[in-house]
Protein backbone atom coordinates (compact mmCIF):
# COMPACT_ATOMS: atom_id res chain seq x y z
CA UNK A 1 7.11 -130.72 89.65
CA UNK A 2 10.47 -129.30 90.06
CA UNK A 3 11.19 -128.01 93.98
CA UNK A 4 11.16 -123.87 94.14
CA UNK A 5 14.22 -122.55 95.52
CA UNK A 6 14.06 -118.43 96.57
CA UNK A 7 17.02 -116.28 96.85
CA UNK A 8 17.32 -113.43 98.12
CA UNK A 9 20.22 -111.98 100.18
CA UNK A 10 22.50 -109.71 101.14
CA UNK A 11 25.76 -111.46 101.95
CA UNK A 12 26.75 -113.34 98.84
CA UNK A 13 29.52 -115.24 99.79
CA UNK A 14 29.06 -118.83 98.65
CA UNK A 15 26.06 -118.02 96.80
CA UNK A 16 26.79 -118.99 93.65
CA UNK A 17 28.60 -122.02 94.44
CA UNK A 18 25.17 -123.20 96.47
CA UNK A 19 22.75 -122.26 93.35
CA UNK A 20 24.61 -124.28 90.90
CA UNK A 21 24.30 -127.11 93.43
CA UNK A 22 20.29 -126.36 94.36
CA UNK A 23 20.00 -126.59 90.26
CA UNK A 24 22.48 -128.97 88.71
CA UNK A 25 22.63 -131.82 91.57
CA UNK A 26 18.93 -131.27 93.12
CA UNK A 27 16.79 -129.85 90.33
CA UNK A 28 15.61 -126.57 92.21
CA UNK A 29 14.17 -123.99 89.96
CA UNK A 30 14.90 -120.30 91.50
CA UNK A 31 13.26 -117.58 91.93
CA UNK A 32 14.77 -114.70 93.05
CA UNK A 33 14.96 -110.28 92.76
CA UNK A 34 17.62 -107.22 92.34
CA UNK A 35 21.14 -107.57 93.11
CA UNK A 36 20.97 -111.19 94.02
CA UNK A 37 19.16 -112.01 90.80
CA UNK A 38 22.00 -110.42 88.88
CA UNK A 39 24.28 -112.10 90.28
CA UNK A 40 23.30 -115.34 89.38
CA UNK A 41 22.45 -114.60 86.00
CA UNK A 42 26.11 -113.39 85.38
CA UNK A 43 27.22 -116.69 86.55
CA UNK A 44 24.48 -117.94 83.12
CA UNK A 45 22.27 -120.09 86.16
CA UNK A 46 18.21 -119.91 84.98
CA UNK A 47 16.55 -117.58 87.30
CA UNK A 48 12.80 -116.11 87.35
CA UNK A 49 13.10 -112.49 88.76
CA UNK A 50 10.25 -112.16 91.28
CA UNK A 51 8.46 -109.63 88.85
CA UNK A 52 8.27 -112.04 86.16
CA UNK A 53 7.09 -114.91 88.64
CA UNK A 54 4.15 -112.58 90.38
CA UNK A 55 3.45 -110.54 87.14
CA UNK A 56 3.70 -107.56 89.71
CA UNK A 57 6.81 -105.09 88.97
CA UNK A 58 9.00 -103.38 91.75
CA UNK A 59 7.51 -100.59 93.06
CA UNK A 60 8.41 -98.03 95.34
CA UNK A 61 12.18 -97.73 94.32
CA UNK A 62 12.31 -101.39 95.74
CA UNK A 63 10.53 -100.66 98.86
CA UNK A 64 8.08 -103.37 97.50
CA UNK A 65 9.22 -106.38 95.92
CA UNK A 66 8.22 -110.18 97.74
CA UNK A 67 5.49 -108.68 98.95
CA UNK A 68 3.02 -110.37 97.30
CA UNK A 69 0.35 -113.75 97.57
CA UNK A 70 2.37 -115.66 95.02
CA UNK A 71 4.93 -115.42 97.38
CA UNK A 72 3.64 -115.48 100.57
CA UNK A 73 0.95 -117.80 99.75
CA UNK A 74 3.92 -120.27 98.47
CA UNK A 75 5.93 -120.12 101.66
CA UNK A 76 2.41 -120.20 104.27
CA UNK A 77 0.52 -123.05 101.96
CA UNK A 78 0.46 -126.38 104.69
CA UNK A 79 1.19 -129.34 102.03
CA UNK A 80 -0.27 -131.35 104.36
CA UNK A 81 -4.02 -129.44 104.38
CA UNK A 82 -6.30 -130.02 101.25
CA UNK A 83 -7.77 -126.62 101.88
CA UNK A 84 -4.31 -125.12 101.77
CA UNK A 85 -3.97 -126.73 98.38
CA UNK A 86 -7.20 -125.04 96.93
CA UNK A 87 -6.30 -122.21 97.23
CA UNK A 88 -2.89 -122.42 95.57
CA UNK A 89 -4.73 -123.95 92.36
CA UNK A 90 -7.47 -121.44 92.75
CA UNK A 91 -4.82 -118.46 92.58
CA UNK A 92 -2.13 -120.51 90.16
CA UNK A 93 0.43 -120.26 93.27
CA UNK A 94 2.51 -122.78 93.07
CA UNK A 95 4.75 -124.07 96.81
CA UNK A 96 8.05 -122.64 97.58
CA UNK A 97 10.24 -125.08 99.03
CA UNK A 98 12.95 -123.45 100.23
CA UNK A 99 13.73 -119.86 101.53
CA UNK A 100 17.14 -118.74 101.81
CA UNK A 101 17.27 -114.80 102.77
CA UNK A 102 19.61 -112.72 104.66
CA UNK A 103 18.69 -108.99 105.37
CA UNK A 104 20.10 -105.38 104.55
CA UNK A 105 22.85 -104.87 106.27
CA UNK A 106 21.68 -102.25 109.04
CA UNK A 107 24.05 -102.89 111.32
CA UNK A 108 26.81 -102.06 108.77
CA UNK A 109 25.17 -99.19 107.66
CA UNK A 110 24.80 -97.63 110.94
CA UNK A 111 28.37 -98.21 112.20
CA UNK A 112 29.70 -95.41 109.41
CA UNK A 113 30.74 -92.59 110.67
CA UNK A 114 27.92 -89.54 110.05
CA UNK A 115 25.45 -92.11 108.63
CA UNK A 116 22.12 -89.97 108.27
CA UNK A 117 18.70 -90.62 109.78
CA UNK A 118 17.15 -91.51 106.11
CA UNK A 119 19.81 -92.71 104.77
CA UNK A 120 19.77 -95.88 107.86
CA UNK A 121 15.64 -95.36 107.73
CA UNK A 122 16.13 -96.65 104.01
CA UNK A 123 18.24 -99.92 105.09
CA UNK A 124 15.41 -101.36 106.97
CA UNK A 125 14.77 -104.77 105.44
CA UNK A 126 10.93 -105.32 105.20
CA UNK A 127 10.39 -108.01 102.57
CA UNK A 128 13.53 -110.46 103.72
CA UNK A 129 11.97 -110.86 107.52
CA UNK A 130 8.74 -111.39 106.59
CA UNK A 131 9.71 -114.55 104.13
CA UNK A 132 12.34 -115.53 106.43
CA UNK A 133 9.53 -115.12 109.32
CA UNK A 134 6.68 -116.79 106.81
CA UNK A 135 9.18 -119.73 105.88
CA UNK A 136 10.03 -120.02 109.68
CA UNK A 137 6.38 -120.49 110.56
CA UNK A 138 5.82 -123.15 107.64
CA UNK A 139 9.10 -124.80 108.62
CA UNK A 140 7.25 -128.35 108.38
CA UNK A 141 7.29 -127.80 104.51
CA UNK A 142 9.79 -124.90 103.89
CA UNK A 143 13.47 -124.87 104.40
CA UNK A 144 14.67 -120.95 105.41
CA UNK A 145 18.18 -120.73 105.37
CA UNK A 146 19.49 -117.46 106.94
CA UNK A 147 23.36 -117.84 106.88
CA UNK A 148 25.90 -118.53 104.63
CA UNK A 149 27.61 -121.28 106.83
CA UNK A 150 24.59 -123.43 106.40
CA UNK A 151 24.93 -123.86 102.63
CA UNK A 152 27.35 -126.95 103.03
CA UNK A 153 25.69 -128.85 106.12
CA UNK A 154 22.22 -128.24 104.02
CA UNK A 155 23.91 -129.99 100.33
CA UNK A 156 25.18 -132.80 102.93
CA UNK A 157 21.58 -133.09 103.98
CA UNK A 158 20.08 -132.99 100.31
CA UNK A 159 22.79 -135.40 99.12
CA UNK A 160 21.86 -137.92 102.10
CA UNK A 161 18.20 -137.58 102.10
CA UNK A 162 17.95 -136.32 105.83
CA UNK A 163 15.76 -133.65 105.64
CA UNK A 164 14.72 -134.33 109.53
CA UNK A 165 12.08 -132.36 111.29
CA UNK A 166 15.05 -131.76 113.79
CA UNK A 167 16.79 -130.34 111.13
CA UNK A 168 13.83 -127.87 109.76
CA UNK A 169 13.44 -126.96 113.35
CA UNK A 170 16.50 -126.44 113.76
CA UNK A 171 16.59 -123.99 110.93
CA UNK A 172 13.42 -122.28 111.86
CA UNK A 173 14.61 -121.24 115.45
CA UNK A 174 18.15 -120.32 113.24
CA UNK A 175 15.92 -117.85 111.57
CA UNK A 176 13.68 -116.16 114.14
CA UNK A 177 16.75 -115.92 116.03
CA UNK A 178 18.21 -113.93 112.67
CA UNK A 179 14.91 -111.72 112.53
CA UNK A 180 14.95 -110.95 116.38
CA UNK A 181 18.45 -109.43 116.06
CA UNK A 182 17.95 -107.68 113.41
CA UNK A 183 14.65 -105.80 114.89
CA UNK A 184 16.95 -105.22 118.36
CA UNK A 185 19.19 -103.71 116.19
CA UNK A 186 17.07 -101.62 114.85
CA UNK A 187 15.08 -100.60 117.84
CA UNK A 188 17.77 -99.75 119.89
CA UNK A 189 19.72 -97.39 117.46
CA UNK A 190 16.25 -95.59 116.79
CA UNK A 191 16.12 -95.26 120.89
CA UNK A 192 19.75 -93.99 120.83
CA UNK A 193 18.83 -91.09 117.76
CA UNK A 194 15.91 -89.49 119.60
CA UNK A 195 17.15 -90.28 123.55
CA UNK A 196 14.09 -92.64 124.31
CA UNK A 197 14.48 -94.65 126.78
CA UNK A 198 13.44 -98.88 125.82
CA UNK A 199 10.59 -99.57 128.09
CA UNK A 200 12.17 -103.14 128.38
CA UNK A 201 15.98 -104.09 128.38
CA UNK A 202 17.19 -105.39 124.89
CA UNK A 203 20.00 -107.04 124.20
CA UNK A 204 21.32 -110.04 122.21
CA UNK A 205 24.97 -111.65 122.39
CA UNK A 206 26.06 -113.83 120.31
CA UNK A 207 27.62 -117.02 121.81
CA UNK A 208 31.73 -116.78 122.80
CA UNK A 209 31.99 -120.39 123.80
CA UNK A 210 30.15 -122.94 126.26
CA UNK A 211 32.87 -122.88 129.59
CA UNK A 212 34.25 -126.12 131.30
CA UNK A 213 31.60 -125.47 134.18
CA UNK A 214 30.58 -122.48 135.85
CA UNK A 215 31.87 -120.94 139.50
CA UNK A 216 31.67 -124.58 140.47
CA UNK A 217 32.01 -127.98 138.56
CA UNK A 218 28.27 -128.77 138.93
CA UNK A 219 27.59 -125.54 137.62
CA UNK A 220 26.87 -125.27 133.87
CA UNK A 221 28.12 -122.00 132.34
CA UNK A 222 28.02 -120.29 128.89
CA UNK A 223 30.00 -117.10 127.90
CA UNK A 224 28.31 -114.97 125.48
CA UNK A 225 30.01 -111.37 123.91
CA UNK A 226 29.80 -108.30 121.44
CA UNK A 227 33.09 -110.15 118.98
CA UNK A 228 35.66 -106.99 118.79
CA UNK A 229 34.35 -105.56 121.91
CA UNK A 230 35.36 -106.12 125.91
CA UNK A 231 36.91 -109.60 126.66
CA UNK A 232 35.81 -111.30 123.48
CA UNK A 233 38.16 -108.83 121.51
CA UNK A 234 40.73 -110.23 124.08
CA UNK A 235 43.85 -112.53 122.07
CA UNK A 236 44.49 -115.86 123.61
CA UNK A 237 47.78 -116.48 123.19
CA UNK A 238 48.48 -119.27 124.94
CA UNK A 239 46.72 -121.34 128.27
CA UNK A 240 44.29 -123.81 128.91
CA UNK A 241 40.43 -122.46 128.17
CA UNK A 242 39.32 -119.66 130.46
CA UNK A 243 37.01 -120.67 133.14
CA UNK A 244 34.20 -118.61 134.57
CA UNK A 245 36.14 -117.52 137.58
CA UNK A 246 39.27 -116.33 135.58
CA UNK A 247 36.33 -114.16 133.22
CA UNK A 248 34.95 -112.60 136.61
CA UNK A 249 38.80 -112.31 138.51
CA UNK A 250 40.07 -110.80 134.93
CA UNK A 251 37.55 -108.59 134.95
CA UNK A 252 37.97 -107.51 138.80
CA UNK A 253 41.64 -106.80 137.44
CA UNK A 254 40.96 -104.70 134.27
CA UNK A 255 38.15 -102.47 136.24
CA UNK A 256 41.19 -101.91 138.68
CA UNK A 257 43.90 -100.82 136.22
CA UNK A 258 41.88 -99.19 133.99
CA UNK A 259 41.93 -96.26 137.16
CA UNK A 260 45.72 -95.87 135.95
CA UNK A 261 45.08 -95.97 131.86
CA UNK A 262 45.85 -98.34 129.66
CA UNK A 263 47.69 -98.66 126.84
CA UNK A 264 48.93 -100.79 123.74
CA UNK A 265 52.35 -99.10 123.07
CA UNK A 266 55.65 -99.62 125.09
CA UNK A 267 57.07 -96.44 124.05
CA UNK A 268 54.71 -93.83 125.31
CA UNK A 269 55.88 -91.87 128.56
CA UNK A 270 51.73 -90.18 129.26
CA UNK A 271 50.63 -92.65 131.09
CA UNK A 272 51.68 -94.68 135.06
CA UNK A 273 52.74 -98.10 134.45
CA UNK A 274 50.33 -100.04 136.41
CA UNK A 275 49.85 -103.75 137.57
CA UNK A 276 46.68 -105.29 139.52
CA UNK A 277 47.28 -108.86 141.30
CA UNK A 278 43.65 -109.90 141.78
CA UNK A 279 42.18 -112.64 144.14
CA UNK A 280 38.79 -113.75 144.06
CA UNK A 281 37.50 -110.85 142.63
CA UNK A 282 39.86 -108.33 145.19
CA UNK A 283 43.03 -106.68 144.27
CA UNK A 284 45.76 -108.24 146.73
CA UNK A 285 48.72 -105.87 145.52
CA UNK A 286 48.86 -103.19 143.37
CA UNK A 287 51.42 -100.77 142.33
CA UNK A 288 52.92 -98.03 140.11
CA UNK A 289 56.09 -98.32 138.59
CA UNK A 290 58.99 -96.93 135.86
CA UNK A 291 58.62 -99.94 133.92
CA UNK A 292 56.12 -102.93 133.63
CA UNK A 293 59.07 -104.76 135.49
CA UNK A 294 58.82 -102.26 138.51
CA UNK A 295 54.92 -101.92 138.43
CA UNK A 296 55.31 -105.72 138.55
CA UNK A 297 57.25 -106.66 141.44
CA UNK A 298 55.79 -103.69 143.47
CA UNK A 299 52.32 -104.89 142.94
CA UNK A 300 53.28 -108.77 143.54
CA UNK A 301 55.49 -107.15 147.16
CA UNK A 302 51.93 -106.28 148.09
CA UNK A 303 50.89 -109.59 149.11
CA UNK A 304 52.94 -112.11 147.50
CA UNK A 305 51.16 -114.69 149.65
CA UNK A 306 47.46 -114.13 148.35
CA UNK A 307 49.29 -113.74 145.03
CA UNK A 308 49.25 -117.08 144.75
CA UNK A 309 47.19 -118.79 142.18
CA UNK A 310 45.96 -115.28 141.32
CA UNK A 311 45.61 -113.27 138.04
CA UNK A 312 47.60 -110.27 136.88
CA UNK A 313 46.79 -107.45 134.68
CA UNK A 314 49.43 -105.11 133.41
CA UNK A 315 48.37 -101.70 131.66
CA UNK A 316 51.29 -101.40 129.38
CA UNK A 317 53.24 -103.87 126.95
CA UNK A 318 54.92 -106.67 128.98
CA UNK A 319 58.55 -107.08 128.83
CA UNK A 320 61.21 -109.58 129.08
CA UNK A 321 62.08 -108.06 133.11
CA UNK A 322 58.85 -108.17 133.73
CA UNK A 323 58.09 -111.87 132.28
CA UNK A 324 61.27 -113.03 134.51
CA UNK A 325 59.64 -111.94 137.16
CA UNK A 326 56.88 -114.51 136.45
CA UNK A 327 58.60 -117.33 136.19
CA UNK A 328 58.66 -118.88 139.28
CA UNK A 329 55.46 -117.95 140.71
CA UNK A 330 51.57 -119.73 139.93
CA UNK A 331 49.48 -117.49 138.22
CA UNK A 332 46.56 -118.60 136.34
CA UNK A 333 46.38 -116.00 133.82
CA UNK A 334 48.21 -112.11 132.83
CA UNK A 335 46.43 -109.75 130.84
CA UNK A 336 48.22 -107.07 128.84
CA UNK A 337 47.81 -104.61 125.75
CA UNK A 338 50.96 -106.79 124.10
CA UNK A 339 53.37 -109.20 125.16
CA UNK A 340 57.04 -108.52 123.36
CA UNK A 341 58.86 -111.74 121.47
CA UNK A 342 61.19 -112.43 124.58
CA UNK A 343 58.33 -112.00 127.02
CA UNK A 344 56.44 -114.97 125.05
CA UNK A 345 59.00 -116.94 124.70
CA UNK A 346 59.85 -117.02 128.58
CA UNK A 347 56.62 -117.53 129.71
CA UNK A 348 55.53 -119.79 126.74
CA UNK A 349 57.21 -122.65 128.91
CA UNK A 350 54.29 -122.35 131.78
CA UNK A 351 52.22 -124.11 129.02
CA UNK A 352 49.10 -123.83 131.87
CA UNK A 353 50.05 -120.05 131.87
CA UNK A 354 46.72 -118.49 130.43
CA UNK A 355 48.31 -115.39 128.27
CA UNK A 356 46.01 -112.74 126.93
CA UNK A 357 46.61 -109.30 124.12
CA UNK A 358 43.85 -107.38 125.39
CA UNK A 359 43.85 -104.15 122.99
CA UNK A 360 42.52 -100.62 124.34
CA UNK A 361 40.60 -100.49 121.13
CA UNK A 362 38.45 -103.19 122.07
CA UNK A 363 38.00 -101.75 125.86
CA UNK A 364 36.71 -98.79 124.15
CA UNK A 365 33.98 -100.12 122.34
CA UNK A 366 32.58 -102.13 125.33
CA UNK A 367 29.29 -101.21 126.60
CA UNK A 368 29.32 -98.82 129.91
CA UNK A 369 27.09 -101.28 131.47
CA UNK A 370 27.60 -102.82 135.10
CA UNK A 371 24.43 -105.69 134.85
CA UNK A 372 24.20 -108.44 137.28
CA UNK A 373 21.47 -111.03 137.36
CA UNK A 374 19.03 -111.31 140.71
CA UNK A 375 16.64 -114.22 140.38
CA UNK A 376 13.84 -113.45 137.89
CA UNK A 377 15.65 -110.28 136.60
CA UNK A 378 18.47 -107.45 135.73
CA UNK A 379 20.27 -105.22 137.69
CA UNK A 380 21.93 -102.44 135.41
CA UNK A 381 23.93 -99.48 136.52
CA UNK A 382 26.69 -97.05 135.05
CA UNK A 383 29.94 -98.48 135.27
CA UNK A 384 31.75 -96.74 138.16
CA UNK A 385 34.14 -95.10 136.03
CA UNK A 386 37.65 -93.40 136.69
CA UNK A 387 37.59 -90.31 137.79
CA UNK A 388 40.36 -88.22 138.67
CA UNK A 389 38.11 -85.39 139.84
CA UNK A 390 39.15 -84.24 143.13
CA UNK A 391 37.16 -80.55 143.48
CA UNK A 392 34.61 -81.72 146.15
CA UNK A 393 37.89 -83.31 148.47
CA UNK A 394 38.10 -81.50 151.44
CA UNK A 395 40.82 -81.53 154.57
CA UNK A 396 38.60 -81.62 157.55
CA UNK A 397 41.54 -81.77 159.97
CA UNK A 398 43.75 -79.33 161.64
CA UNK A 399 46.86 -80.71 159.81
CA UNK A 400 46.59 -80.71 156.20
CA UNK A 401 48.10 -83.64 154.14
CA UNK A 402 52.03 -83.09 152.30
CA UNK A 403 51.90 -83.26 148.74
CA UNK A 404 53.31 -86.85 148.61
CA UNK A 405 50.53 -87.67 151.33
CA UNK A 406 47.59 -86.25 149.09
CA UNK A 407 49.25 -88.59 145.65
CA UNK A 408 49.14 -91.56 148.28
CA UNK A 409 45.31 -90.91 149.26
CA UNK A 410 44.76 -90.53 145.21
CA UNK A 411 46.14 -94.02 144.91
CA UNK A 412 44.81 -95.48 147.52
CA UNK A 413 41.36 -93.86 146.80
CA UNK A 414 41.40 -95.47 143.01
CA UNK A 415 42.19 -98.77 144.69
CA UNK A 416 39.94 -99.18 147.60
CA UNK A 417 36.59 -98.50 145.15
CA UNK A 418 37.28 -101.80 143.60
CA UNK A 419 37.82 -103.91 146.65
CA UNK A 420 34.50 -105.57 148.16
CA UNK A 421 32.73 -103.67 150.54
CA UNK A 422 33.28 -103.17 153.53
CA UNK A 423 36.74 -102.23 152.33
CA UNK A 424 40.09 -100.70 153.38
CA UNK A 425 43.19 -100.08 151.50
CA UNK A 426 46.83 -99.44 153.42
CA UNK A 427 49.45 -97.64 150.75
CA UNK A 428 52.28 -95.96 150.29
CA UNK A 429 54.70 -94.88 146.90
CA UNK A 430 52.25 -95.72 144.99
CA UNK A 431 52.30 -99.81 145.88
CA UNK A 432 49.57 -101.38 148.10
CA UNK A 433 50.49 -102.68 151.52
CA UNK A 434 47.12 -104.27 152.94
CA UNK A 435 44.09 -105.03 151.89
CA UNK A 436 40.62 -105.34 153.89
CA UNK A 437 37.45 -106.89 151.74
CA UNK A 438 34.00 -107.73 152.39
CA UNK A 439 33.80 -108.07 156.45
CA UNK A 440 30.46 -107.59 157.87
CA UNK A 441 31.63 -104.43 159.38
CA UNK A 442 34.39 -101.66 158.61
CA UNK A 443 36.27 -102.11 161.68
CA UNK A 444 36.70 -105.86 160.81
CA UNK A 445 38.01 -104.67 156.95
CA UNK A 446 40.25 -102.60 158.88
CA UNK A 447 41.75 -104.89 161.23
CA UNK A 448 43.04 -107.28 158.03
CA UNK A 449 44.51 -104.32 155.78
CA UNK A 450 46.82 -102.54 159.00
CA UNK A 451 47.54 -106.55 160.05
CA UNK A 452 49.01 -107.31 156.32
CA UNK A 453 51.00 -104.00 156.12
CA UNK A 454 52.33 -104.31 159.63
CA UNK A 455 54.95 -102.23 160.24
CA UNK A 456 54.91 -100.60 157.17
CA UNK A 457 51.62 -99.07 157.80
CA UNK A 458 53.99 -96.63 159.89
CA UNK A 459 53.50 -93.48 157.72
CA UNK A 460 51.33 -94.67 155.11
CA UNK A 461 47.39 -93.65 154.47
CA UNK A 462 44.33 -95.39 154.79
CA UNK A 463 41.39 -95.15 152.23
CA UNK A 464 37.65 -96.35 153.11
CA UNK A 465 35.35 -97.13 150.53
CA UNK A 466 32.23 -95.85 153.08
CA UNK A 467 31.86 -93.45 155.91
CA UNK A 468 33.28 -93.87 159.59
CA UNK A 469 30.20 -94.33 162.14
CA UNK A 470 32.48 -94.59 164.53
CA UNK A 471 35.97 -93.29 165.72
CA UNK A 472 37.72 -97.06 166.35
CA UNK A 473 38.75 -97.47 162.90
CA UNK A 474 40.63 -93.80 163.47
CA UNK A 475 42.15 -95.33 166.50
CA UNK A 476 43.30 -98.32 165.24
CA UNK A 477 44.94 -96.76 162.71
CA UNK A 478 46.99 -94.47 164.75
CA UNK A 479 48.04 -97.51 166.36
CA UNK A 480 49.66 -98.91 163.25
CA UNK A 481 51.15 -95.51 162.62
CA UNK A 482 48.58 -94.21 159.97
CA UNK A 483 49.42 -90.37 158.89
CA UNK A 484 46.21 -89.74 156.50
CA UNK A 485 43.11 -91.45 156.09
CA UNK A 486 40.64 -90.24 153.30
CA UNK A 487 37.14 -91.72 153.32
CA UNK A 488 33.46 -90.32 151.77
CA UNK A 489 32.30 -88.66 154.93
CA UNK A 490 28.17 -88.74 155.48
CA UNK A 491 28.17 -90.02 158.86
CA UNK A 492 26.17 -88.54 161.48
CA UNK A 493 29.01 -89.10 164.11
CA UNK A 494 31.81 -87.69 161.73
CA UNK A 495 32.36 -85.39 164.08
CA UNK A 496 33.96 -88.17 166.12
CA UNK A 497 36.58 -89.12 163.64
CA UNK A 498 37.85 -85.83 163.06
CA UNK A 499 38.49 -85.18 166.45
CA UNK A 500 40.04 -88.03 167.14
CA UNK A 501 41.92 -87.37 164.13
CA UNK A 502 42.85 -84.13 165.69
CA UNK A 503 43.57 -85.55 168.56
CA UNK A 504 46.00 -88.52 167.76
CA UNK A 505 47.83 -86.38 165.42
CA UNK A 506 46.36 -87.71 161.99
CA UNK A 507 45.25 -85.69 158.65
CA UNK A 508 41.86 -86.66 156.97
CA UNK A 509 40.20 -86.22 153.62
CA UNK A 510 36.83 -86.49 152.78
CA UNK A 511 35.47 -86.69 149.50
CA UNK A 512 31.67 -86.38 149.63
CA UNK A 513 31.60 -89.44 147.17
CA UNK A 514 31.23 -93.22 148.31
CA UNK A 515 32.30 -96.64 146.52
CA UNK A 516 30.55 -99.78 147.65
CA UNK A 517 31.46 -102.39 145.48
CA UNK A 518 28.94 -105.55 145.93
């Protein structure tokens, strides 16, 4: 008895070249319904339509077409159990061999602009994951094949005779894998439509690439990521294979810049050229400058030392200026919307030098998701996104801040709710000067950001990611020469700081809003 072959899918490509191999090199006989069906009989290949095979027509305008015992019984039948057998004879069901389905495309469907509730209701695939599901079950005696880039490896397998139970398995997790996707995509755009919130978290990635290692060498480490979307939109263009660190440290650096907009083209004047040097996670310099050149070597001036071995992100087009000023430092990788030809070509000889395109499109389409993993489970906030908002900011001193004074405390403020908790930026014209990250407490922060700017802390401002419960970090900043200090306020003992603010000559802002970063 000739093998049964059933096709039914919705992405064609290499269809036809498969069936012609199922029939004319292995002797499958196929069975198969609507627009796949037609297909293959335009290409003159025998095929039974499913009505003709279960004597049972389409119904429903389509809604019902595989679902029926000569099907299902075909795919579930256990070769293997006599009783199994029976009933096939019993019913004239004869086995189905092989299942290869792929499902409506909902995804597609719901990614058009205006798409209507029915209109995605009615691409819900209800025959294709129950065979794929039924063959997936059976996978002992049925092949299910669920992707067009298994055609090829499956022929190899025919042609060689190594139809292994590794291989059916294999296939079989391939396909509930296919059928849990598809329902996730489903459930959580029905969710999204009527505001529900999913009583569990669902979510399925496919797989980027496996990494070198993780954090550490003994650490095994896999990135998964929405293609088009965040980093896995991102452009290689040249550099050895991202590591896990340079993923988190890149990330550290677009979640910085992103406070100063980013964009792909050179020639718009909207937006602040911005750079981010980023160090284990912290920014060590950043700046604001004319040009990606100026943004550059401001941001680098910040702490050239911690620069070191660091990663850079840039929010506009990079330059040949700005590549020169690469050069002759070690960086592991720069991130950019675009890199120009002579930018490329100068840094192209750091052949280590990991460069990426990272295009505002694909930032856009990123989930707003912050999720970190705690043993057993998820952690998943809002991003803490940009925002310029500065209503609630109050002067609670006697002196109020200049006008160049209050842009400083902006740009410090952006900065200093991206550095580790506790945390302290020092700045001034728009370029970073020190930078105090994760101590244990907030004078300790402190202490490392006024060291690092030194004497040019004399006149710049001071931003605090949490509230002062004391007045030392006030006093220590007049020491360096602090003018303005801008923190969340919520203290108990703010009184203290303002005084002593009063007192030592110093203008503060508070802005009723903290930014731990953990």
């Amino acid at each position: 008895m000739s093998p049964i072959a059933l096709l039914s899918v919705s992405d064609k490509t290499g269809l036809i070249e498969f069936a012609k191999a199922l029939v004319n090199e292995f002797g499958f006989k196929i069975i198969s319904s609507g627009g796949t069906a037609k297909l293959i009989e335009s290409k003159n290949l025998p095929v039974t339509r499913v009505a003709d095979y279960t004597g049972f027509p389409e119904i429903l305008e389509g809604r019902v077409k595989t679902l029926n015992p000569k099907i299902h019984g075909g795919i579930l039948a256990k070769r293997d159990k006599k009783s199994h057998l029976n009933d096939l004879n019993k019913q004239d069901i004869k086995p189905i061999d092989l299942v290869v389905v792929n499902l409506y495309p909902f995804e597609q469907t719901i990614s058009k602009e205006n798409v209507s509730w029915d209109e995605a209701i009615e691409n819900i695939d209800i025959g294709g994951p129950t065979m794929i599901r039924a063959a997936a079950k059976n996978h002992q005696d049925v092949l299910v094949v669920t992707n067009p880039n298994q055609y090829s490896d499956l022929i190899d397998a025919f042609k060689s005779s190594a139809i292994t139970t590794e291989l059916r398995r294999n296939y079989a997790q391939k396909a509930f894998e296919h059928t849990a996707i598809y329902d996730l995509t489903i459930s959580k755009w029905i969710a999204n439509q009527i505001t529900s919130k999913q009583a569990s978290w669902l979510q399925c990635l496919p797989l980027k690439q496996e990494l070198r290692y993780g954090e550490n060498p003994h650490q095994k480490a896999s990135w998964y990521g929405d293609p088009e979307k965040g980093w896995s939109g991102a452009n290689q263009l040249q550099g050895k294979e991202l590591s896990t660190n340079n993923l988190l440290d890149l990330e550290a650096a677009l979640s910085t810049l992103r406070e100063f907009g980013y964009e792909n083209t050179i020639k718009s004047d909207s937006y602040q050229k911005a750079a981010v040097v980023i160090k284990h996670c912290n920014p060590c310099g950043v700046a604001i400058g004319d040009s990606p050149y100026l943004a550059l070597k401001k941001a680098l001036d910040g702490d050239r030392v911690s620069a070191f071995g660091g990663i850079i992100a840039i929010n506009c087009p990079v330059d040949e200026a700005a590549a020169k000023e690469l050069e002759n430092i070690f960086i592991e990788c720069v991130v950019a919307p675009y890199f120009d030809n002579n930018a490329k070509e100068i840094l192209s000889k750091k052949k280590n030098l990991r460069l990426l395109e990272l295009k505002a499109e694909s930032i856009k389409k990123a989930d707003k998701n912050h999720i970190r993993s705690v043993l057993g489970g998820l952690l998943i906030q809002d991003l803490d996104e940009p925002n310029p908002d500065q209503k609630e900011w109050k002067t609670v001193t006697k002196l109020i801040p200049t006008e160049k004074e209050m842009n400083d405390l902006s740009f410090a403020w952006k900065i200093v709710k991206h550095i580790r908790s506790n945390a302290i930026a020092v700045a001034s014209d728009k370029q970073s000067l020190g930078i105090g990250a994760g101590q244990m407490n907030r004078i300790g922060s402190a202490r490392i950001a006024l060291e690092a700017a030194g004497t040019k802390s004399k006149g710049a401002v001071l931003a605090s990611d949490g509230f002062f419960p004391f007045d030392d970090t006030v006093r220590m900043a007049a020491d360096y020469g602090i003018s303005s200090i801008i923190q969340p306020g919520g203290s108990i003992r703010d009184k203290d700081s303002i005084n002593a603010c009063d007192e030592l000559g110093i203008k503060m802002v508070v802005t009723g809003k903290r930014h731990f970063l953990h």
